[in-house]
Protein backbone atom coordinates (compact mmCIF):
# COMPACT_ATOMS: atom_id res chain seq x y z
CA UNK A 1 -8.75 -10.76 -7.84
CA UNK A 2 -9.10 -6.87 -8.63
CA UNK A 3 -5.88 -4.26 -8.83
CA UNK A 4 -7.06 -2.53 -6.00
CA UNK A 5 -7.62 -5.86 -3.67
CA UNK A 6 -4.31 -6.88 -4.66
CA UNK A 7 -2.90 -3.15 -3.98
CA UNK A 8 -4.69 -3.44 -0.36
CA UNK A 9 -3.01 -6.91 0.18
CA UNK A 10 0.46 -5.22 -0.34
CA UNK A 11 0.31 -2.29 1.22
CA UNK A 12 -1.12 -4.04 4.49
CA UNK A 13 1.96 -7.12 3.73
CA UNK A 14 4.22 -4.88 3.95
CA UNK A 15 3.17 -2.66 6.44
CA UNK A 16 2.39 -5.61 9.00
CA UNK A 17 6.23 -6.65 7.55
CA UNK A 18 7.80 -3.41 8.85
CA UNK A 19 5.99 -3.20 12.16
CA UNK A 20 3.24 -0.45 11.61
CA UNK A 21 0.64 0.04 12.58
CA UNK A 22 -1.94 1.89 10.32
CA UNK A 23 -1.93 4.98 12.45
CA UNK A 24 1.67 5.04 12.68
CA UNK A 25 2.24 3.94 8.90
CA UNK A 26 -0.75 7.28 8.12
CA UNK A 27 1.69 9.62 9.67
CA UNK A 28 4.63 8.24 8.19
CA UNK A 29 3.49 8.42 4.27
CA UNK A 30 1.40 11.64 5.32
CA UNK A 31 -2.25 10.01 4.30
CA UNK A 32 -5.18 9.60 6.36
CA UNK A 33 -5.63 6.25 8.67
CA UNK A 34 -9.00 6.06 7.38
CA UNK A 35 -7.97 5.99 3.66
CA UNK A 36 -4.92 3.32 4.58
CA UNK A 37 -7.93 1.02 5.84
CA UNK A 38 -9.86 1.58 2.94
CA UNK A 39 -7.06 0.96 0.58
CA UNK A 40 -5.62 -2.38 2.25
CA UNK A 41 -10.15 -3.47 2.18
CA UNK A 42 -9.67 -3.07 -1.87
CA UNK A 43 -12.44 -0.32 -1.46
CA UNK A 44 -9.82 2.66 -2.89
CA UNK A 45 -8.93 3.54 -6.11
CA UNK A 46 -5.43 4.92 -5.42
CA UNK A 47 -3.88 7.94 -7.47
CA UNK A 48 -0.33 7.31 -8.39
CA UNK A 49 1.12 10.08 -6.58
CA UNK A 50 -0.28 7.98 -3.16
CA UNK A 51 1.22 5.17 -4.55
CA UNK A 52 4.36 7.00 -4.62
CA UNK A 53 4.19 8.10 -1.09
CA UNK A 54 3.46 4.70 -0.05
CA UNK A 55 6.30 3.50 -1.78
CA UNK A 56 8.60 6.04 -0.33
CA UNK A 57 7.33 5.40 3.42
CA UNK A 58 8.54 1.80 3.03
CA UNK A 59 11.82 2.86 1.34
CA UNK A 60 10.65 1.41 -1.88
CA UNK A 61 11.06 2.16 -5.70
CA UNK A 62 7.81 1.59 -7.27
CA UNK A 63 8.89 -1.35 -8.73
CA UNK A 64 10.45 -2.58 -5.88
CA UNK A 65 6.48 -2.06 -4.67
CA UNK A 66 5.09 -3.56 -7.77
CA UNK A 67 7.35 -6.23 -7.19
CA UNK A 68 5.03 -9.12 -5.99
CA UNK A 69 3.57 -12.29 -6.91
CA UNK A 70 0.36 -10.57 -6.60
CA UNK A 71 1.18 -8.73 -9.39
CA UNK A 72 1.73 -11.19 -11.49
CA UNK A 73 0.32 -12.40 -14.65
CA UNK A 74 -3.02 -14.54 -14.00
C-alpha cells in the first residue's frame, strides 16, 4: 500500500480514536475539512508542516504519529 494511503489510514484511526469528527478535527489542526477527506482517501500528498499540525492536534510527537504498524517495514 502507498505512503499516502497509509498516512490517510492514520490520520482517520486516530481521529475516529479521539472522537472527531472531520469538521471538528479541521478546526482543531486549522486545515480544511475538504483536504482532511482527501488525505484519510490517500488522494493527498501531505507537506510536512501539515503533518506537524496533525500531529500536534492529536497531542502527538511525530514519531509518536509515525508510530504504527502501518509504517512498518513491508
Amino acid at each position: 500500500m502507498s505512503i499516502k494511503k497509509n498516512l490517510g489510514k492514520r490520520v482517520k484511526e486516530l481521529r475516529l480514536h479521539n472522537g472527531y469528527s472531520q469538521e471538528a478535527f479541521s478546526h482543531e489542526c486549522g486545515l480544511d475539512r475538504t483536504y482532511i477527506a482527501s488525505l484519510e482517501n490517500g488522494n493527498r500528498n501531505v507537506s510536512i508542516e501539515n503533518i506537524e499540525k496533525i500531529a500536534l492536534a492529536f497531542n502527538l510527537t511525530l514519531t509518536d504519529f509515525f508510530d504504527s504498524e502501518l509504517f512498518g517495514e513491508n
